[in-house]
Every structure is written in C-alpha cells, then in structure tokens.
PDB file of N, CA and C in Angstrom:
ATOM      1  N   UNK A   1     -22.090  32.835 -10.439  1.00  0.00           N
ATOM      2  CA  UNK A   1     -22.154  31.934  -9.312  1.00  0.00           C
ATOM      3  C   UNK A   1     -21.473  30.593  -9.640  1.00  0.00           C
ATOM      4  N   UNK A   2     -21.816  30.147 -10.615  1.00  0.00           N
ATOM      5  CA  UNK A   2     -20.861  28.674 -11.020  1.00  0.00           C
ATOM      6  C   UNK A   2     -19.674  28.807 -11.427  1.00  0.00           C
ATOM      7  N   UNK A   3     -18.843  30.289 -11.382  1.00  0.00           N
ATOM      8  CA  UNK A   3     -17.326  30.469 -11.684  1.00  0.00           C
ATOM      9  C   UNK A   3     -17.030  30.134 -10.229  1.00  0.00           C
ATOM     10  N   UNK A   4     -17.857  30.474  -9.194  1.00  0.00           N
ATOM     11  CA  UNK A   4     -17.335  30.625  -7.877  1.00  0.00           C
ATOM     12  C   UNK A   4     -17.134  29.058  -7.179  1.00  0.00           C
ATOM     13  N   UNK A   5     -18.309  28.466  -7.889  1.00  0.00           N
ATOM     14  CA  UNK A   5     -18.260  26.954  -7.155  1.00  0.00           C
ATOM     15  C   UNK A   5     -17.001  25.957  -8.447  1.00  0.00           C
ATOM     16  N   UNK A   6     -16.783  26.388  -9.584  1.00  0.00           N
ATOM     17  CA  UNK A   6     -15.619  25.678  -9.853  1.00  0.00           C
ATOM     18  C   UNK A   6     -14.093  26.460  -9.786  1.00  0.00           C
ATOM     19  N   UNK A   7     -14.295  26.957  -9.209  1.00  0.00           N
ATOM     20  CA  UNK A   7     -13.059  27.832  -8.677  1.00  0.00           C
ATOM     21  C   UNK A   7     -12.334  26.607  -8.120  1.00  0.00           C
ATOM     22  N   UNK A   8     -12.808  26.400  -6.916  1.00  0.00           N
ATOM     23  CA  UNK A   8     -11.880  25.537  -5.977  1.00  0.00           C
ATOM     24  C   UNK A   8     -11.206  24.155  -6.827  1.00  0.00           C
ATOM     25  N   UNK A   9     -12.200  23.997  -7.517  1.00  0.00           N
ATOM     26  CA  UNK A   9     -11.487  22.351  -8.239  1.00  0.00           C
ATOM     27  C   UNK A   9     -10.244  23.126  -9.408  1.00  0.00           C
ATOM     28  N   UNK A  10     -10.793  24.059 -10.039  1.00  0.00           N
ATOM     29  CA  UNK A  10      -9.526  24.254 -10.549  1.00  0.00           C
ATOM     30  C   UNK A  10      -7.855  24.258  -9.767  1.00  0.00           C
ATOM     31  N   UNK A  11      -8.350  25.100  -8.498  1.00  0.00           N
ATOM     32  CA  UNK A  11      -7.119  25.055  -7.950  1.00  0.00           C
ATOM     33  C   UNK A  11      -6.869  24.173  -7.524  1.00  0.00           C
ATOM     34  N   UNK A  12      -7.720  23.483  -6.504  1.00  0.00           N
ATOM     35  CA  UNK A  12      -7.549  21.795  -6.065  1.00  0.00           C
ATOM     36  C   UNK A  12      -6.552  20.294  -7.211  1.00  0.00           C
ATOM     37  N   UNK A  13      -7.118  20.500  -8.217  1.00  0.00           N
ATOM     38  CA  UNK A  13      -7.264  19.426  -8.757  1.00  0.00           C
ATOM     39  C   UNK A  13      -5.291  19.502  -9.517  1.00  0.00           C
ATOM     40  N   UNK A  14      -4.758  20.807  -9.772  1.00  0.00           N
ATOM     41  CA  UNK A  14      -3.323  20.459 -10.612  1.00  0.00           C
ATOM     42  C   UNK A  14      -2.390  19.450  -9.147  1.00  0.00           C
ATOM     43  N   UNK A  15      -3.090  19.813  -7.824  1.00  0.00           N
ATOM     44  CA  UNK A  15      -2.209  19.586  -6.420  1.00  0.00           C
ATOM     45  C   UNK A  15      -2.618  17.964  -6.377  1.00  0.00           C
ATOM     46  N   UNK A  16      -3.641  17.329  -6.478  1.00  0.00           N
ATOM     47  CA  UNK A  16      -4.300  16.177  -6.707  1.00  0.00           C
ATOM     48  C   UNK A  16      -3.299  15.323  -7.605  1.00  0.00           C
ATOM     49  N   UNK A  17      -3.481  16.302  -8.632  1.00  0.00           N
ATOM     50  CA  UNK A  17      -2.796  14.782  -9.858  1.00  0.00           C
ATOM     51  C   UNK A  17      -1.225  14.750  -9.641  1.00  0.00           C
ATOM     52  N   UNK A  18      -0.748  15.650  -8.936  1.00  0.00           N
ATOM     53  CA  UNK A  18       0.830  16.283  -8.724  1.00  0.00           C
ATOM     54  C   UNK A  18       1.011  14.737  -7.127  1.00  0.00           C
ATOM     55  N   UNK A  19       0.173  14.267  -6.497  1.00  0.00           N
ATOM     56  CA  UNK A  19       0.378  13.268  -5.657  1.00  0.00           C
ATOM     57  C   UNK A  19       0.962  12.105  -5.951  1.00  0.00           C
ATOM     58  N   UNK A  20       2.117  11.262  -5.118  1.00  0.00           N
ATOM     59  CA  UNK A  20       2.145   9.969  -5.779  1.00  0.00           C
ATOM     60  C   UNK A  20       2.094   9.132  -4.289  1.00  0.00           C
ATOM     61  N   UNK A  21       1.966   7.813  -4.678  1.00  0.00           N
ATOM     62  CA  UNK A  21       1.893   6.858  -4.120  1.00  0.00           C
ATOM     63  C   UNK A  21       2.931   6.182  -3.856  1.00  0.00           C
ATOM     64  N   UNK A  22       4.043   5.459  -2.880  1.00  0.00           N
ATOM     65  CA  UNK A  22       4.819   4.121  -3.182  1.00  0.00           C
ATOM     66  C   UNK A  22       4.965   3.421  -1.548  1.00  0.00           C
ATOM     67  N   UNK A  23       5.854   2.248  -2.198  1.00  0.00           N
ATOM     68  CA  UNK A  23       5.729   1.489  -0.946  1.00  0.00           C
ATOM     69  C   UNK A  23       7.124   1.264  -0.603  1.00  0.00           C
ATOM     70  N   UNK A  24       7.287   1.193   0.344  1.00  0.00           N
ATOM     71  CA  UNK A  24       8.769   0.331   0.810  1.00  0.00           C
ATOM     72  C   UNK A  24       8.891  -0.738   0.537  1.00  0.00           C
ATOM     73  N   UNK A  25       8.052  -1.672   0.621  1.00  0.00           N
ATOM     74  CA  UNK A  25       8.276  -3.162  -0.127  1.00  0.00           C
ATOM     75  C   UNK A  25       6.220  -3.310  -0.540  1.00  0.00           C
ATOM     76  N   UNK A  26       7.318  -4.040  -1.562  1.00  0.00           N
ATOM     77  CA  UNK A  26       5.341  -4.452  -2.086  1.00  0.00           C
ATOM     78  C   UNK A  26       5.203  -3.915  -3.613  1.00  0.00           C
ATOM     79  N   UNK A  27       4.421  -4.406  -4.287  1.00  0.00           N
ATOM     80  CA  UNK A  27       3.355  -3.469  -4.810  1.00  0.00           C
ATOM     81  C   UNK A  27       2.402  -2.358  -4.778  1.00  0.00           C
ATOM     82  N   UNK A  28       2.291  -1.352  -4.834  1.00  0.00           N
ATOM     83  CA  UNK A  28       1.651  -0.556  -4.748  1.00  0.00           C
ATOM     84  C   UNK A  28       0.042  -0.845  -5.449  1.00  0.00           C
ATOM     85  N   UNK A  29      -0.941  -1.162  -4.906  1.00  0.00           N
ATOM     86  CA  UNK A  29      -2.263  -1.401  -5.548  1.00  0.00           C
ATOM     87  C   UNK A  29      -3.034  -0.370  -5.333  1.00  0.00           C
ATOM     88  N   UNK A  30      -4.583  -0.412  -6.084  1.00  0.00           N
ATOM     89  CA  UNK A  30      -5.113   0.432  -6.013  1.00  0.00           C
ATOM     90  C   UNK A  30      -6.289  -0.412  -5.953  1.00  0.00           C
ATOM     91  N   UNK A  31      -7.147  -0.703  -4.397  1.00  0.00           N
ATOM     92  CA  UNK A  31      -7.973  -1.923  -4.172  1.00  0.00           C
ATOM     93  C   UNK A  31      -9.174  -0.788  -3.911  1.00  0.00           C
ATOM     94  N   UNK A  32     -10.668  -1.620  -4.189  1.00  0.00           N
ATOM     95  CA  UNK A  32     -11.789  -0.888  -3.939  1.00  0.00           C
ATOM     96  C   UNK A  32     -12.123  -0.803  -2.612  1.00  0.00           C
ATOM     97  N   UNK A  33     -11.254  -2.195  -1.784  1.00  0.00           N
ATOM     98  CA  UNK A  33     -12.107  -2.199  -0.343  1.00  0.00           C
ATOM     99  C   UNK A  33     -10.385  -3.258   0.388  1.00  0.00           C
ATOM    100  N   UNK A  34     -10.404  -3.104   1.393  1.00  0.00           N
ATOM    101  CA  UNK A  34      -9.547  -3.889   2.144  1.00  0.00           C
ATOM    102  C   UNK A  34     -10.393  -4.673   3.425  1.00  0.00           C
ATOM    103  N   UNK A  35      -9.757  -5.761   3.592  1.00  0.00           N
ATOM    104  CA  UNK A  35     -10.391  -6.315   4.909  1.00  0.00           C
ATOM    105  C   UNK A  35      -9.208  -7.176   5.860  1.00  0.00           C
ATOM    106  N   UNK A  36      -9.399  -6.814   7.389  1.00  0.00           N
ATOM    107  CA  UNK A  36      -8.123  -7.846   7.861  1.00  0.00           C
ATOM    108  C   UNK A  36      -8.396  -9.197   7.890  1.00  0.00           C
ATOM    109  N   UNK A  37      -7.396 -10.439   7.961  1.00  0.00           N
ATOM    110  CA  UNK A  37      -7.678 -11.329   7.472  1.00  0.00           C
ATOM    111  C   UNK A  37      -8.335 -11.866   8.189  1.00  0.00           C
ATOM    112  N   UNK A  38      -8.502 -11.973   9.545  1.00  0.00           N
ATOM    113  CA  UNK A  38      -9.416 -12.685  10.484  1.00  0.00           C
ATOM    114  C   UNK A  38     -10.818 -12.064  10.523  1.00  0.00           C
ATOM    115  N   UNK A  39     -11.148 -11.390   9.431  1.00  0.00           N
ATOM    116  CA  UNK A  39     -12.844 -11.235   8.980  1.00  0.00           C
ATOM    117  C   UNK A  39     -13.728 -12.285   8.258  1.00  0.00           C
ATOM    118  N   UNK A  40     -14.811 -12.179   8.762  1.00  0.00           N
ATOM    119  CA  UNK A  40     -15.699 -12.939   7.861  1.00  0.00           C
ATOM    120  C   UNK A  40     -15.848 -12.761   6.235  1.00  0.00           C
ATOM    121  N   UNK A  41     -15.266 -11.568   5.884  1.00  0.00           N
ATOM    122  CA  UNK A  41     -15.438 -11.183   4.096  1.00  0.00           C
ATOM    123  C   UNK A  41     -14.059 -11.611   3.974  1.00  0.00           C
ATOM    124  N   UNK A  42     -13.256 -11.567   4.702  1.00  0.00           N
ATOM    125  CA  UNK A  42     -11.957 -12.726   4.535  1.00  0.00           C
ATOM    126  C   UNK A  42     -12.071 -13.846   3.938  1.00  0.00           C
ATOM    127  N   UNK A  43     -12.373 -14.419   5.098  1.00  0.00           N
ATOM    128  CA  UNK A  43     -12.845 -15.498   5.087  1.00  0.00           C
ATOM    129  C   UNK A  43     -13.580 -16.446   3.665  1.00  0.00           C
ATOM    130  N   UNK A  44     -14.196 -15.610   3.334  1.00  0.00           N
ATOM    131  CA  UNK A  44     -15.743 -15.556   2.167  1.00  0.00           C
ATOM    132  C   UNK A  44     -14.325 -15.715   0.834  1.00  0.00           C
ATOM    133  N   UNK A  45     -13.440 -14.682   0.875  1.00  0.00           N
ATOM    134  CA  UNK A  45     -12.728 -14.036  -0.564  1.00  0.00           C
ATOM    135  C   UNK A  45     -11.533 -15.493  -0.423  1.00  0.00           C
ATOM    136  N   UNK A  46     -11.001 -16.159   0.721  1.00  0.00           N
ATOM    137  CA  UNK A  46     -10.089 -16.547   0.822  1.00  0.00           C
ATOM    138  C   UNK A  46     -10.982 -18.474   0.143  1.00  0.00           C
ATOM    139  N   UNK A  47     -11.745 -18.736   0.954  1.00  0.00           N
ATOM    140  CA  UNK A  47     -12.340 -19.753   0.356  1.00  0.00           C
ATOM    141  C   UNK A  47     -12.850 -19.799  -0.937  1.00  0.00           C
ATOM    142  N   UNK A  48     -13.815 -18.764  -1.458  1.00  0.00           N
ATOM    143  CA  UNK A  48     -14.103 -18.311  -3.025  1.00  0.00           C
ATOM    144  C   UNK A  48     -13.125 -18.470  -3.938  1.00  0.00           C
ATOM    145  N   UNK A  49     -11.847 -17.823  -3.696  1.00  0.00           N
ATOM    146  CA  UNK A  49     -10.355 -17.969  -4.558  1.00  0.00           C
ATOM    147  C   UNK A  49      -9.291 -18.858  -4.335  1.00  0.00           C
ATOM    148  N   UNK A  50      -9.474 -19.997  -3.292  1.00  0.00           N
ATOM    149  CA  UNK A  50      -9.027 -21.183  -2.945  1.00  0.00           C
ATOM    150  C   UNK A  50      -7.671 -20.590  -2.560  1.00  0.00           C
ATOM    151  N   UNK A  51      -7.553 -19.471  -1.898  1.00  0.00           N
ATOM    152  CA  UNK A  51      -6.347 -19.147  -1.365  1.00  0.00           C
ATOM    153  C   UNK A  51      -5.594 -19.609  -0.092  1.00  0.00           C
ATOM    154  N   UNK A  52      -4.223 -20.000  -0.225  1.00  0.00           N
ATOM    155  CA  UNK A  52      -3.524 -21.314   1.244  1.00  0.00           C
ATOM    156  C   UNK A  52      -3.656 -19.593   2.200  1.00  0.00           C
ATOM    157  N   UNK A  53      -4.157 -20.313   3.258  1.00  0.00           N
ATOM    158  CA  UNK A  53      -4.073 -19.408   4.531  1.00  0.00           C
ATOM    159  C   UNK A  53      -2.839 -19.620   5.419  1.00  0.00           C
ATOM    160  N   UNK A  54      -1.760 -20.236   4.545  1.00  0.00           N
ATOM    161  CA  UNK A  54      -0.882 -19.845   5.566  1.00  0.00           C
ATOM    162  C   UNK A  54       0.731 -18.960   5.411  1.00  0.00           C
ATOM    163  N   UNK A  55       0.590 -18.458   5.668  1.00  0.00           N
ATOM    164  CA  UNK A  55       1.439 -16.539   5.969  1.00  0.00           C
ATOM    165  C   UNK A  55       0.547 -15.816   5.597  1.00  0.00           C
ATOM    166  N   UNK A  56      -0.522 -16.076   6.039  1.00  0.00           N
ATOM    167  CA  UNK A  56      -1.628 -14.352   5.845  1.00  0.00           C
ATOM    168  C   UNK A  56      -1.493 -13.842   6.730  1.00  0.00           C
ATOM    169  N   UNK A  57      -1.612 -12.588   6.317  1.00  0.00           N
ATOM    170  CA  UNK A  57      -1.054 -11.382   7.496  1.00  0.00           C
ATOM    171  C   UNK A  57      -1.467  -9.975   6.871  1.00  0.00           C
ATOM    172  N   UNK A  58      -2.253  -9.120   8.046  1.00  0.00           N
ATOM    173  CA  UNK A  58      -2.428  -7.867   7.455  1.00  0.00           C
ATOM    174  C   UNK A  58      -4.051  -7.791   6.960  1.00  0.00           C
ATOM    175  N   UNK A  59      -3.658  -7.078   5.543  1.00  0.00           N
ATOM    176  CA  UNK A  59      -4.915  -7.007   5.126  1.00  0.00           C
ATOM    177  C   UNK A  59      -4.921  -7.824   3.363  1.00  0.00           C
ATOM    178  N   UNK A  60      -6.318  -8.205   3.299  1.00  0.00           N
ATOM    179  CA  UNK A  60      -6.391  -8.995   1.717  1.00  0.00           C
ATOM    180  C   UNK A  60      -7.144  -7.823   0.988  1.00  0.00           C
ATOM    181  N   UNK A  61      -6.782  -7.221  -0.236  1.00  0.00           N
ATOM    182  CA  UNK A  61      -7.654  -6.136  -0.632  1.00  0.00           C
ATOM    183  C   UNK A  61      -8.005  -6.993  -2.050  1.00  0.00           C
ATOM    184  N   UNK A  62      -9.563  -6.359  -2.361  1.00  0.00           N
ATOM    185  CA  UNK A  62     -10.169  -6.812  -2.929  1.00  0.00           C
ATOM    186  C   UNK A  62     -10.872  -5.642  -4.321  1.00  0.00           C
ATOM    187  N   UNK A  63     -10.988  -5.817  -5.730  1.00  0.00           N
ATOM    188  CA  UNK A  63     -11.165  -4.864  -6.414  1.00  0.00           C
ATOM    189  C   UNK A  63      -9.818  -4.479  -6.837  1.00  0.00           C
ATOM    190  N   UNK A  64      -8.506  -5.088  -6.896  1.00  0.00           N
ATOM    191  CA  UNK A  64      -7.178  -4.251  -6.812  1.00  0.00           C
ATOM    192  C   UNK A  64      -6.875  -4.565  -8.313  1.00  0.00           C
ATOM    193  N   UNK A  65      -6.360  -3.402  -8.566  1.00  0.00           N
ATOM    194  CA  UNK A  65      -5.068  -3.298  -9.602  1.00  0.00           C
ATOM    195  C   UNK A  65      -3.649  -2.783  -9.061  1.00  0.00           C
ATOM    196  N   UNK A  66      -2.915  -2.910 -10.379  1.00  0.00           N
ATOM    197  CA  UNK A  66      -1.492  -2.214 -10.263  1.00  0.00           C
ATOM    198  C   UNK A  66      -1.683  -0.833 -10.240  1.00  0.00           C
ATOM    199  N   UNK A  67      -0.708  -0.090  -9.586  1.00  0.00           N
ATOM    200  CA  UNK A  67      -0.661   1.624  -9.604  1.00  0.00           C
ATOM    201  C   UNK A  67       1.006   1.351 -10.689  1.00  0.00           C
ATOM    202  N   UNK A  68       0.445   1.385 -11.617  1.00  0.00           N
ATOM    203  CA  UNK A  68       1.522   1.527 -12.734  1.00  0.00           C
ATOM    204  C   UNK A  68       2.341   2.634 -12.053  1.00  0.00           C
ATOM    205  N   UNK A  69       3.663   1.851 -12.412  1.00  0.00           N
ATOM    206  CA  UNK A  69       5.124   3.149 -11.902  1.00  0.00           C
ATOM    207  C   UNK A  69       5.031   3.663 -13.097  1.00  0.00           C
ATOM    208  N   UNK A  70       4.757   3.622 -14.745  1.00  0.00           N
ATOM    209  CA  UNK A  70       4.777   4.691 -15.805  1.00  0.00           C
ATOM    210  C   UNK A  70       3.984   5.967 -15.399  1.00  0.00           C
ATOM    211  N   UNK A  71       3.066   5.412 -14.658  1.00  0.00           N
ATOM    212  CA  UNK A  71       1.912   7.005 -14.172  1.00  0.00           C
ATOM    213  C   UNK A  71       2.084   7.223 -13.109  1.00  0.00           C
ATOM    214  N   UNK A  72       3.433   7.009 -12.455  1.00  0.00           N
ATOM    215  CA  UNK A  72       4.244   7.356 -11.073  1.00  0.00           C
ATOM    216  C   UNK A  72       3.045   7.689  -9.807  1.00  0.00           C
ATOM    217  N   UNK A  73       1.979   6.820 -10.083  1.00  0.00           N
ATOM    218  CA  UNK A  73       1.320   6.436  -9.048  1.00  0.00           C
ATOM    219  C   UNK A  73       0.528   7.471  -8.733  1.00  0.00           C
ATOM    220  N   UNK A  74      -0.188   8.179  -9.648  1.00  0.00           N
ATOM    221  CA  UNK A  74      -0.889   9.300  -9.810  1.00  0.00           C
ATOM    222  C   UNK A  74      -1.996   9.213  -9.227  1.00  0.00           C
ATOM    223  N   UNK A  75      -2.299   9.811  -8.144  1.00  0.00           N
ATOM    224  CA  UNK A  75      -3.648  10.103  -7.730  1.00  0.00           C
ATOM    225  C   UNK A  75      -4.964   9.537  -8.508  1.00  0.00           C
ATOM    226  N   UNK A  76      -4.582   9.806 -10.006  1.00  0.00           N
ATOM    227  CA  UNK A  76      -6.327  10.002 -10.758  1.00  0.00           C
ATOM    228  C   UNK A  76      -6.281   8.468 -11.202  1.00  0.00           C
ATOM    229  N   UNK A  77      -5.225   7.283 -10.712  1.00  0.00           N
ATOM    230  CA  UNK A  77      -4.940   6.493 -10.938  1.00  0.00           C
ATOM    231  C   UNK A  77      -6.074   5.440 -10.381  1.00  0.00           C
ATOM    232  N   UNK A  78      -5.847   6.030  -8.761  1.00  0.00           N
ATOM    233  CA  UNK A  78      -6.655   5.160  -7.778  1.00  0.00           C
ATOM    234  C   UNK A  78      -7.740   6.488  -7.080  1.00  0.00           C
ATOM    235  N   UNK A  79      -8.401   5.688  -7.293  1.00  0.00           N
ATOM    236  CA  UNK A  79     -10.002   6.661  -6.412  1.00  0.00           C
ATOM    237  C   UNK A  79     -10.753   5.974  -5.186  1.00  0.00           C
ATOM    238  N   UNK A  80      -9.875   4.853  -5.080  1.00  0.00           N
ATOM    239  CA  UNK A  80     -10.264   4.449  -3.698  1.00  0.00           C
ATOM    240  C   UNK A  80      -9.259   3.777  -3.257  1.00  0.00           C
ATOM    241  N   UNK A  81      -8.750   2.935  -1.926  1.00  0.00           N
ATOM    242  CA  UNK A  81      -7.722   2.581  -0.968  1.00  0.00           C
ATOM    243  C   UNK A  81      -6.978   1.934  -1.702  1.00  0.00           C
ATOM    244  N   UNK A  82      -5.573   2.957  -1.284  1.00  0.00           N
ATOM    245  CA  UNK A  82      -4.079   2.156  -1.656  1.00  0.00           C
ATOM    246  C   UNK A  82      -3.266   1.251  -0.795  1.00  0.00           C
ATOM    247  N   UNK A  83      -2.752   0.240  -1.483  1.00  0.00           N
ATOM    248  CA  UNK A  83      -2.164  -0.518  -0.191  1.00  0.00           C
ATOM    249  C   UNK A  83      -0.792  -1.099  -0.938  1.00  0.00           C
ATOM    250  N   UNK A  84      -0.069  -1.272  -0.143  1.00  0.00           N
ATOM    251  CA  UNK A  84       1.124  -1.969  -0.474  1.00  0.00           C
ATOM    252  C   UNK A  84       0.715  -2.985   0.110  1.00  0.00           C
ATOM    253  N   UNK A  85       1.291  -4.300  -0.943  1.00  0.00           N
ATOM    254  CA  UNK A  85       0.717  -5.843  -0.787  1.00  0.00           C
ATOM    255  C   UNK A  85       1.870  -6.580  -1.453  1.00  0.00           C
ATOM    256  N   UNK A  86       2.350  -7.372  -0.562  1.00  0.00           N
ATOM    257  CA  UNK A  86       3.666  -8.400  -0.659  1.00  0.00           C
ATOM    258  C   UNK A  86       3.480  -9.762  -0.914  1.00  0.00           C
ATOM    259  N   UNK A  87       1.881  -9.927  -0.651  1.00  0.00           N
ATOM    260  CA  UNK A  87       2.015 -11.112  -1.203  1.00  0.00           C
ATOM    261  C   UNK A  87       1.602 -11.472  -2.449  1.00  0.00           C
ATOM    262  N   UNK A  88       0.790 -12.438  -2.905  1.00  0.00           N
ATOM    263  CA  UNK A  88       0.172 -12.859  -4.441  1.00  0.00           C
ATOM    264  C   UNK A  88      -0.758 -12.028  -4.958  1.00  0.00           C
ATOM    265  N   UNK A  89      -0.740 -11.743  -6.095  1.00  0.00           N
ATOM    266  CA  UNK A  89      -1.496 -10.930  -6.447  1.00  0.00           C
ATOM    267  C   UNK A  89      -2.270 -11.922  -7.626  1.00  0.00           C
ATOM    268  N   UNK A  90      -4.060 -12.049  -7.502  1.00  0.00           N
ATOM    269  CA  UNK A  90      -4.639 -13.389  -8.367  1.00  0.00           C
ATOM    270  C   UNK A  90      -5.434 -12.213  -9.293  1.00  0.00           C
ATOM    271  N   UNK A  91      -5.259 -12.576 -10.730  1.00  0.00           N
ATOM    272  CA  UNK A  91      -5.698 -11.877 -11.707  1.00  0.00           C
ATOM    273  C   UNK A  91      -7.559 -11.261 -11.867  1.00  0.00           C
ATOM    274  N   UNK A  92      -7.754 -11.872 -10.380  1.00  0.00           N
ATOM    275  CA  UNK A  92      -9.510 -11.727 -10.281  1.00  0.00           C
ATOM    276  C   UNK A  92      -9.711 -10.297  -9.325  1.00  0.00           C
ATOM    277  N   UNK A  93      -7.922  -9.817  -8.932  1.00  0.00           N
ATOM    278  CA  UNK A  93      -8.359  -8.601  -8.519  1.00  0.00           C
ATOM    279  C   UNK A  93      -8.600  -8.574  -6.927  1.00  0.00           C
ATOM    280  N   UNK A  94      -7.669  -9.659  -6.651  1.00  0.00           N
ATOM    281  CA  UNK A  94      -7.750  -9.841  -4.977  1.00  0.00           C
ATOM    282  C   UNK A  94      -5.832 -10.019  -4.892  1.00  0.00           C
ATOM    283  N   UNK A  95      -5.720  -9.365  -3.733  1.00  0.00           N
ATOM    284  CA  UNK A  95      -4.252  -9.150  -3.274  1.00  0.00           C
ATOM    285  C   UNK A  95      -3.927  -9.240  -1.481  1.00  0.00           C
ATOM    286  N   UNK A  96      -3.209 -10.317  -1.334  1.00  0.00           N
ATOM    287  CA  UNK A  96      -2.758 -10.749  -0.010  1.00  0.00           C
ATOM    288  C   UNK A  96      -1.339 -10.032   0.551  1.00  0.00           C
ATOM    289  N   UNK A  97      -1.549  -9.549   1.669  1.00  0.00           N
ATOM    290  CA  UNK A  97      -0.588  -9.577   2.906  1.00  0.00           C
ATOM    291  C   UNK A  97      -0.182  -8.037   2.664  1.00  0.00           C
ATOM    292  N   UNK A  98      -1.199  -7.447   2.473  1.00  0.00           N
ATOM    293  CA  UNK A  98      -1.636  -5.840   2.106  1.00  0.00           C
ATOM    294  C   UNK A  98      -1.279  -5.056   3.749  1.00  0.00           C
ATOM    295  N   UNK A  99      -0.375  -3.955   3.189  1.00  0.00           N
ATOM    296  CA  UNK A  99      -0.861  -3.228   4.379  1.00  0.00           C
ATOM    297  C   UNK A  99      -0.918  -1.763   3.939  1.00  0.00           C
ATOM    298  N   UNK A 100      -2.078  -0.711   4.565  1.00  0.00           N
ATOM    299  CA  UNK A 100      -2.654   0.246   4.043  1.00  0.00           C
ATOM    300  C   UNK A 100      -0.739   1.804   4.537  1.00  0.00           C
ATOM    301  N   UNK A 101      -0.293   1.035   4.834  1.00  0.00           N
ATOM    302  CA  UNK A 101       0.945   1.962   4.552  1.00  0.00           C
ATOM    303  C   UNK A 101       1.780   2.604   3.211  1.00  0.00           C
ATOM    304  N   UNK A 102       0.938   3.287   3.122  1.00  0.00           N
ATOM    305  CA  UNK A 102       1.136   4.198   1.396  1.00  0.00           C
ATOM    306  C   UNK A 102       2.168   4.949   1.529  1.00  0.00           C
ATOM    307  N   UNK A 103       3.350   5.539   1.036  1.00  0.00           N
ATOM    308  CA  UNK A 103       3.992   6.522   1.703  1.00  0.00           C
ATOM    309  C   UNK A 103       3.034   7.417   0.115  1.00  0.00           C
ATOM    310  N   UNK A 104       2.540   8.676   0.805  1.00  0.00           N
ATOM    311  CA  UNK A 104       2.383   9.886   0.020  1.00  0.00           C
ATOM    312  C   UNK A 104       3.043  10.908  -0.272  1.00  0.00           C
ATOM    313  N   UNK A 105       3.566  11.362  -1.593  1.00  0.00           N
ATOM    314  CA  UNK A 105       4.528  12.366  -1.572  1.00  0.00           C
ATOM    315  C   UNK A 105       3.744  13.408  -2.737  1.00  0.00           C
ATOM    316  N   UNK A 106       4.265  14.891  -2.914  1.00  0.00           N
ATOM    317  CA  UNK A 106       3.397  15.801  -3.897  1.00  0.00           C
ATOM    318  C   UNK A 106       5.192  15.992  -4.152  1.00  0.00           C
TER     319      UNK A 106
END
C-alpha cells in the first residue's frame, strides 16, 4: 500500500525540479507572501523599512530571495510565490515594484 501512495511523487517530482522560472525584466525572486501597494501590510512593510513611496507600483513582496540563475530557477528553489521585481531589492528580504508575472517553462 505505501508503494502505491509514493508512486505518484516519484513520477511527479523529476517534472517539478525539470521547471524554471524567468522574467522579462526584473529579478526573478522567490517571496513568501506578496501584497499590492495600496494595502495596509503595505503600508506597515513600507514605513517599517523607511521605503520612498514614490514609483511604487504593483506588488512589494516580502520574505524574498534571489532565484539564483546557477540553479536556472529551479522549482525546489522557491516553495512559495515568484515574482519578477524591478525595483530595490533591501537585504531584510522585502522587494518593490514586483509583479507576479513568472514566465514558466519545463
């Protein structure tokens, strides 16, 4: 019975890591949560990190790293929302002028 229930991840999982990520312009990140900027958790992240509000646009993602191009943007890279983000990226892991337009390719 437990050959049957890891069956599927075997096959699932070579198609998974075989995914990549990129952007047309931007960085490619790999953020825990995104928010648009005229939100109140905006708001909260933009005052907290003394960030200038002016050319914000889109979304600010929060929790972010780089999707390293050496690991050509591997799935097992990011486990939660990718975003391409053009603007500043502040070493606390917050990234401006994000937009959740990933192009996905296998």
């Amino acid at each position: 019975m437990l050959s049957l229930l890891l069956m599927p991840s075997a096959v699932f999982l070579p198609i998974l890591a075989s995914i990549t990520y990129s952007c047309d312009s931007g960085i490619t990140m790999c953020c825990s949560s995104t928010t648009t900027v005229n939100t109140t958790a905006a708001e909260e992240i933009i005052v907290a990190y003394s960030i200038s509000q002016s050319g914000l646009s889109g979304l600010i993602g929060y929790g972010c790293s780089v999707i390293k191009a050496a690991d050509n943007g591997s799935v097992s890279e990011c486990i939660y929302e990718t975003a391409c983000c053009t603007g500043q990226y502040h070493s606390s892991g917050v990234a401006v002028n994000c937009t959740s337009a990933v192009t996905v390719s296998m």
